[in-house]
C-alpha atoms as a PDB file:
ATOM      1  CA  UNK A   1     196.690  20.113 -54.228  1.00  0.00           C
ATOM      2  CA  UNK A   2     195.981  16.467 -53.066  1.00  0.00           C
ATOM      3  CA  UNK A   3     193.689  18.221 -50.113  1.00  0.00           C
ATOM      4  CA  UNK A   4     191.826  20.158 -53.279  1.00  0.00           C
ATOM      5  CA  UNK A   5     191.175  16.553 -54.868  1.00  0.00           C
ATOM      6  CA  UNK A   6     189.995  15.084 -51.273  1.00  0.00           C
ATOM      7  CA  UNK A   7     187.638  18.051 -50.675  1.00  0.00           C
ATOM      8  CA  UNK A   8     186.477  17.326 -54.488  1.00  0.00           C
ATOM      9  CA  UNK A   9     185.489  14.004 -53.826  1.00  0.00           C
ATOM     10  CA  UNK A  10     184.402  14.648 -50.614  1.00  0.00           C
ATOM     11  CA  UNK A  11     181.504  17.041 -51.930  1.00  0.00           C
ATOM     12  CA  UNK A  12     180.867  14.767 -54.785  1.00  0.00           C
ATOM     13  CA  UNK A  13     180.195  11.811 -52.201  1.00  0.00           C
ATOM     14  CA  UNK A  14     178.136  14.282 -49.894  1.00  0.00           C
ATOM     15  CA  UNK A  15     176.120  15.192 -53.068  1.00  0.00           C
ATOM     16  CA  UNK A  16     175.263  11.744 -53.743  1.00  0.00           C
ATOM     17  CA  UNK A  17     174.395  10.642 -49.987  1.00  0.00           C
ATOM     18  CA  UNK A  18     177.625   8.583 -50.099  1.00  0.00           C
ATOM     19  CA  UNK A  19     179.392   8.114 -46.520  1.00  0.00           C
ATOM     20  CA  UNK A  20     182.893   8.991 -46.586  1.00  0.00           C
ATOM     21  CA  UNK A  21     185.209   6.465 -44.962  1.00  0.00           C
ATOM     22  CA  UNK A  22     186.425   7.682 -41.645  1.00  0.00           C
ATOM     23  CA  UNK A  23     189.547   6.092 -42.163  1.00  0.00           C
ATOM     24  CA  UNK A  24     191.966   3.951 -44.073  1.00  0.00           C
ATOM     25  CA  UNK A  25     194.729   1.897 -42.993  1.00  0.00           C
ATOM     26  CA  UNK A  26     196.895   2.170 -45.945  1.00  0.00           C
ATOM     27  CA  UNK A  27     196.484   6.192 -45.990  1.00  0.00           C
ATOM     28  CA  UNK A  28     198.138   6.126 -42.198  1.00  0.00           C
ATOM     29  CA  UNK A  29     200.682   3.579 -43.059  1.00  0.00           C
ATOM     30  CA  UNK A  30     201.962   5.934 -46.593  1.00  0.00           C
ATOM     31  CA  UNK A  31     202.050   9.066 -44.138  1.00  0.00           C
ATOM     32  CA  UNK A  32     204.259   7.441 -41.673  1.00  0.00           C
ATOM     33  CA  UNK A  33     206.334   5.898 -44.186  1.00  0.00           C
ATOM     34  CA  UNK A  34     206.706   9.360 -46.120  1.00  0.00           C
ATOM     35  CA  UNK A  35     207.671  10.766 -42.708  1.00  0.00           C
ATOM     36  CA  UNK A  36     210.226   8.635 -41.533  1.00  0.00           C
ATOM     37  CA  UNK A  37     212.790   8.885 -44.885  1.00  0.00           C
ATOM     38  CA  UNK A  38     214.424  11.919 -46.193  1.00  0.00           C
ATOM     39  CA  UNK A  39     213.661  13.903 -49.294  1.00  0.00           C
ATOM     40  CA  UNK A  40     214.634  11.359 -52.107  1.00  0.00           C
ATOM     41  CA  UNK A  41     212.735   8.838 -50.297  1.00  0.00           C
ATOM     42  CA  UNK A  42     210.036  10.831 -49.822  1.00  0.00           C
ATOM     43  CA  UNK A  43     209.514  11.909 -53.298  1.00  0.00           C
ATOM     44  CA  UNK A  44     209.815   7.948 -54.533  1.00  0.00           C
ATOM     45  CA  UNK A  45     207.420   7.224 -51.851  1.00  0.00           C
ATOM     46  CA  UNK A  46     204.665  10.276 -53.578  1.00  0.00           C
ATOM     47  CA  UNK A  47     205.319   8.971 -56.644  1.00  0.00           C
ATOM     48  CA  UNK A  48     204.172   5.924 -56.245  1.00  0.00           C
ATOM     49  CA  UNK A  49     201.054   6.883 -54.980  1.00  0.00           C
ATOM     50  CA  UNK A  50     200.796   9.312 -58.012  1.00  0.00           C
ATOM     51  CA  UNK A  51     202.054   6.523 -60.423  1.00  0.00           C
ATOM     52  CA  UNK A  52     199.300   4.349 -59.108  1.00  0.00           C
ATOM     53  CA  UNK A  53     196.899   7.073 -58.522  1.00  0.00           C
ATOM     54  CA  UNK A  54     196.730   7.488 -62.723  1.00  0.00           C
ATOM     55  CA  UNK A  55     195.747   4.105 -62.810  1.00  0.00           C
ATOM     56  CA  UNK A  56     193.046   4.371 -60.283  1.00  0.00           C
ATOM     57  CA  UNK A  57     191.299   7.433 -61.552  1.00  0.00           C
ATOM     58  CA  UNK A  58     191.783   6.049 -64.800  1.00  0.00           C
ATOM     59  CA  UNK A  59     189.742   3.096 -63.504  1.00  0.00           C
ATOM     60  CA  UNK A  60     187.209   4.970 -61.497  1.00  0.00           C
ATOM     61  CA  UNK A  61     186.295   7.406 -64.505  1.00  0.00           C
ATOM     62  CA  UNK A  62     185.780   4.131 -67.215  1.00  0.00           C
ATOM     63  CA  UNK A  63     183.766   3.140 -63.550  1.00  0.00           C
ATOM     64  CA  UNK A  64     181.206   5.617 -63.476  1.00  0.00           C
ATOM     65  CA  UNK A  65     178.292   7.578 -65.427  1.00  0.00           C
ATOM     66  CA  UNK A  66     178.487  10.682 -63.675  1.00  0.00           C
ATOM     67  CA  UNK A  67     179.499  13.622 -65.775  1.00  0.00           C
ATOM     68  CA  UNK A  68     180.827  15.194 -62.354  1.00  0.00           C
ATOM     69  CA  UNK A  69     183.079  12.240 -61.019  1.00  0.00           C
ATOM     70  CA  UNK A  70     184.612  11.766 -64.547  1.00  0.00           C
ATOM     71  CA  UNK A  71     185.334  15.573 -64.700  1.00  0.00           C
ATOM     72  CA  UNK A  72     187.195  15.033 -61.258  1.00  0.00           C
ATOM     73  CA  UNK A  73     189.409  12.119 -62.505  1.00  0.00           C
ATOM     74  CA  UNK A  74     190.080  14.033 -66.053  1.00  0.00           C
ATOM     75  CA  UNK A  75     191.251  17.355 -63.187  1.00  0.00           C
ATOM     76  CA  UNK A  76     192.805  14.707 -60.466  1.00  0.00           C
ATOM     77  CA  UNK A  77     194.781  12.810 -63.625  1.00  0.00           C
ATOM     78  CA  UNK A  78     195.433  16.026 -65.573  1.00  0.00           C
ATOM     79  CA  UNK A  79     197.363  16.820 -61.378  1.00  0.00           C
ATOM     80  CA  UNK A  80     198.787  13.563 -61.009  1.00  0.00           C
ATOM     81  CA  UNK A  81     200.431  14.145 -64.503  1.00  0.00           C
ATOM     82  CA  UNK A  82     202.367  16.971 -63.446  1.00  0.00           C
ATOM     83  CA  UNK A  83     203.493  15.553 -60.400  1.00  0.00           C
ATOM     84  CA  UNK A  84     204.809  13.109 -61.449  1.00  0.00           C
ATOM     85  CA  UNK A  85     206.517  15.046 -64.169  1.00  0.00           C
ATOM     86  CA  UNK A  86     207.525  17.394 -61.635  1.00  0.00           C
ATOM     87  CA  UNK A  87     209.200  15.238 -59.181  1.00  0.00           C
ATOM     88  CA  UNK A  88     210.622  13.003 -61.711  1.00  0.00           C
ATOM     89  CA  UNK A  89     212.560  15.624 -62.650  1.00  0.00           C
ATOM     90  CA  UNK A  90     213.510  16.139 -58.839  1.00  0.00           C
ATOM     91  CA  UNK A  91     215.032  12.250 -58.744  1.00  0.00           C
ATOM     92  CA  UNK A  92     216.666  12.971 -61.762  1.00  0.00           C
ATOM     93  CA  UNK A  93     218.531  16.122 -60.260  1.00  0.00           C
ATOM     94  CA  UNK A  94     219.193  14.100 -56.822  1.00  0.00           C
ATOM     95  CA  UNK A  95     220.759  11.151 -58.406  1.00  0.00           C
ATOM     96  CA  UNK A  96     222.901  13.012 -61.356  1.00  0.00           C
ATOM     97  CA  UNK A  97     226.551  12.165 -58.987  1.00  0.00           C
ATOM     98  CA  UNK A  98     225.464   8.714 -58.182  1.00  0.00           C
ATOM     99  CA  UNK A  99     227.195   5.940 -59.663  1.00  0.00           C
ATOM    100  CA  UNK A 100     225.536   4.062 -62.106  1.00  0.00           C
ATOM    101  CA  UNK A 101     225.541   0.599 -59.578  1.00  0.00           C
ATOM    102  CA  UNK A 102     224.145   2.601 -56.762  1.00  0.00           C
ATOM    103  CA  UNK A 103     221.575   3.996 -59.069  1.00  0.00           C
ATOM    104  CA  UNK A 104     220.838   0.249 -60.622  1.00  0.00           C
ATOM    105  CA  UNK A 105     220.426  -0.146 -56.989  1.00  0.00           C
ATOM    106  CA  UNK A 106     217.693   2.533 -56.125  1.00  0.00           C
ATOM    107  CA  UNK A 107     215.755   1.823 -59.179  1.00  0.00           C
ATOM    108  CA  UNK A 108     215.311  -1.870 -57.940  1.00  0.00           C
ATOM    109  CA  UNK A 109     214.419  -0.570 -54.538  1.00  0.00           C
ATOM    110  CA  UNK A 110     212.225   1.586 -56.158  1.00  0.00           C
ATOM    111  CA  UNK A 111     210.635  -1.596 -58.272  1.00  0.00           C
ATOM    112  CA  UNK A 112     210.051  -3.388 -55.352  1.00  0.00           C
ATOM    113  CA  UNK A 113     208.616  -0.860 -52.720  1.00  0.00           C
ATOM    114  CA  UNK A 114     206.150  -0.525 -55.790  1.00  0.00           C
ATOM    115  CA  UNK A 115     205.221  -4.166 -56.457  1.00  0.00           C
ATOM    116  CA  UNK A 116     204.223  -3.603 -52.713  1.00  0.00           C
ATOM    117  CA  UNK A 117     202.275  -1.003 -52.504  1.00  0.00           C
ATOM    118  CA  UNK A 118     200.338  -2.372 -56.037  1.00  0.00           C
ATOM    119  CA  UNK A 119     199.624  -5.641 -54.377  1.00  0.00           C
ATOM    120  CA  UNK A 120     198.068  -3.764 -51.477  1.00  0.00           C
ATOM    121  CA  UNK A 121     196.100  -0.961 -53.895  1.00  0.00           C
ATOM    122  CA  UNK A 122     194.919  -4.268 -55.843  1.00  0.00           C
ATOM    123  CA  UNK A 123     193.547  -5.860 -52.607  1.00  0.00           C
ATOM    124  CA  UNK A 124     192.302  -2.879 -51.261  1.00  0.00           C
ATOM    125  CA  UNK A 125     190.505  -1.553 -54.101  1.00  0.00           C
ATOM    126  CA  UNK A 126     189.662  -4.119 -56.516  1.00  0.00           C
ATOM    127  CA  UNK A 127     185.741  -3.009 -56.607  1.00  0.00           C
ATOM    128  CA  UNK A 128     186.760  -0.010 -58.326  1.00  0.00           C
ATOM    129  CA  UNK A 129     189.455  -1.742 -60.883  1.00  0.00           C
ATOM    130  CA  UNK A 130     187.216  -4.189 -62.024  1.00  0.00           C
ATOM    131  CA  UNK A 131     184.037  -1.716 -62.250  1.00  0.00           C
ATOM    132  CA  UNK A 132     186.755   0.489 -64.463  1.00  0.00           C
ATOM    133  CA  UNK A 133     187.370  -2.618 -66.610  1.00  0.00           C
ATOM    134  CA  UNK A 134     190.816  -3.784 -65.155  1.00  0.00           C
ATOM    135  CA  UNK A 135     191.038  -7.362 -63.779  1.00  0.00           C
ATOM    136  CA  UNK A 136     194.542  -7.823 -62.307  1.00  0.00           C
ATOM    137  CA  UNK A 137     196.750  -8.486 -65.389  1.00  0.00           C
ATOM    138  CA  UNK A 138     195.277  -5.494 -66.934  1.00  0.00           C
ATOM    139  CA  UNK A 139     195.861  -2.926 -63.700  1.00  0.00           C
ATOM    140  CA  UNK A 140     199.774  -4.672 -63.328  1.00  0.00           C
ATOM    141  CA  UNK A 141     200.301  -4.025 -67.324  1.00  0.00           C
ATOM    142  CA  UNK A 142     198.809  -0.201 -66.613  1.00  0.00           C
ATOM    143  CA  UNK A 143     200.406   0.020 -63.552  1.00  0.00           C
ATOM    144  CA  UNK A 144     203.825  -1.005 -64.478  1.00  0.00           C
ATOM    145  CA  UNK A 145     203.744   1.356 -67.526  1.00  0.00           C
ATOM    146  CA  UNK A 146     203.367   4.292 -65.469  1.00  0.00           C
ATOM    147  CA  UNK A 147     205.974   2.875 -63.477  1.00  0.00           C
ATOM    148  CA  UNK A 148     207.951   3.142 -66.771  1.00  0.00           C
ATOM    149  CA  UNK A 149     207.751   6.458 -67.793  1.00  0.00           C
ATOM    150  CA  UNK A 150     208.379   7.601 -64.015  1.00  0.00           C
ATOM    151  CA  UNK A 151     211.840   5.586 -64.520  1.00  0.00           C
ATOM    152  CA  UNK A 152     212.976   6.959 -67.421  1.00  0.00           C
ATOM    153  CA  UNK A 153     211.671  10.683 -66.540  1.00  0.00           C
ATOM    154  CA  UNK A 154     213.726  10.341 -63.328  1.00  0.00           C
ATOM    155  CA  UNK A 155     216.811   8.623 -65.079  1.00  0.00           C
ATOM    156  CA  UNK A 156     219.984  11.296 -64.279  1.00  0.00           C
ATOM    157  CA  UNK A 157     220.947  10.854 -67.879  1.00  0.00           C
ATOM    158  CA  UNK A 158     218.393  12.954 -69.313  1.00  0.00           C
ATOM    159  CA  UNK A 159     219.229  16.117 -67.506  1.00  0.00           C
ATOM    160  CA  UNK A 160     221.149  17.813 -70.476  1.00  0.00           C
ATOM    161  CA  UNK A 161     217.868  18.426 -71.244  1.00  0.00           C
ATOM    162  CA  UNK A 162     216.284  19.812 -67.864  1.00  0.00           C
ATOM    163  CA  UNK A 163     219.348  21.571 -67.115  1.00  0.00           C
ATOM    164  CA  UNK A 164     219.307  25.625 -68.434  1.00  0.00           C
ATOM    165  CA  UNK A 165     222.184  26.437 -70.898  1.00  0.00           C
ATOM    166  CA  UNK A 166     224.504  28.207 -69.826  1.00  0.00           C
ATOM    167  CA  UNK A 167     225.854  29.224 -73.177  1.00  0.00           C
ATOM    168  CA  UNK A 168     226.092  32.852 -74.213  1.00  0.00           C
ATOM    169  CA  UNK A 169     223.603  35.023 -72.996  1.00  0.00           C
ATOM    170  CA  UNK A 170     222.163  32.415 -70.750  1.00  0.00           C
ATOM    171  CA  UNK A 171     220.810  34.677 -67.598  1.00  0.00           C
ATOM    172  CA  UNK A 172     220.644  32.940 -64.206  1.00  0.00           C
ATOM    173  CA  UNK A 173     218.669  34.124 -61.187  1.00  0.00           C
ATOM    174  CA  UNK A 174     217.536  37.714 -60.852  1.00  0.00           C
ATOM    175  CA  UNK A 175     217.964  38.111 -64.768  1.00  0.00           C
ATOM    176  CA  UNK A 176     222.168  39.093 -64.514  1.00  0.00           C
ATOM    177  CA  UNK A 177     224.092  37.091 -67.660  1.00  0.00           C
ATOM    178  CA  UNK A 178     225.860  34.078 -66.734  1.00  0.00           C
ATOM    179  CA  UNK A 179     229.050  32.868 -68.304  1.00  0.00           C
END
């Protein structure tokens, strides 16, 4: 799905006689990072790109007068929403036997690798943030409240409610009855 948003931009860019960038720094750094950790690393690591990615597309649609760009940040956020929903839900599940000081732990590891990467977005990007109407305060306060939600969504203590009940008549995989 994030190569379906790429090639939408790209043919909005071509469509406009707007060069694509060749390359970015940050985009190489985030794909050796993702690769080097295992899978709950990895998922923190695409969620904060998602988590911050609301906030950009956020910014680029308030940005822009094109009807077709803002329909591809109302698709890319509508995406990003999921995901992050989606994988949330995934740190939830891969956390729910950790100890609550371990978890304290990861969530502060979590804060911090994404203070990082929203100090780098900021300096990388700022063109688009302020065009969009966010001047740093304003992109930290929207930036930190997606971080937010993503914490609690991926807080082990609400998986009562993600896990299925397995109360009477609960059916597992292949549709047989579990007890």
């Amino acid at each position: 799905e994030e190569q379906r948003h790429g090639e939408y931009l790209g043919r909005f860019l071509d469509n406009e006689g707007i060069p694509r960038l060749e390359k970015q720094w940050t985009n190489g750094a985030f794909y050796r990072l993702r690769h080097l950790a295992g899978l709950e690393s990895t998922i923190v690591i695409l969620l904060t790109a998602e988590l911050v990615a609301m906030v950009y597309y956020a910014a680029l649609r308030a940005a822009t007068g094109s009807a077709m760009l803002r329909a591809i940040c109302d698709r890319i956020l509508r995406d990003e929403a999921a995901h992050i929903r989606f994988q949330s839900d995934r740190l939830a599940l891969l956390r729910r036997r950790r100890p609550r000081t371990l978890l304290q732990a990861t969530r502060w590891l979590t804060v911090i690798l994404f203070a990082g990467t929203c100090t780098v977005v900021w300096l990388t990007h700022r063109r688009a943030f302020l065009a969009g109407g966010l001047g740093p305060l304003r992109f930290a306060r929207h930036a930190w409240r997606e971080l937010r939600r993503s914490l609690h969504l991926s807080d082990p203590a609400r998986l009562p409610a993600l896990l299925p009940s397995r109360s009477r008549g609960a059916r597992g995989a292949f549709g047989r009855a579990v007890s």
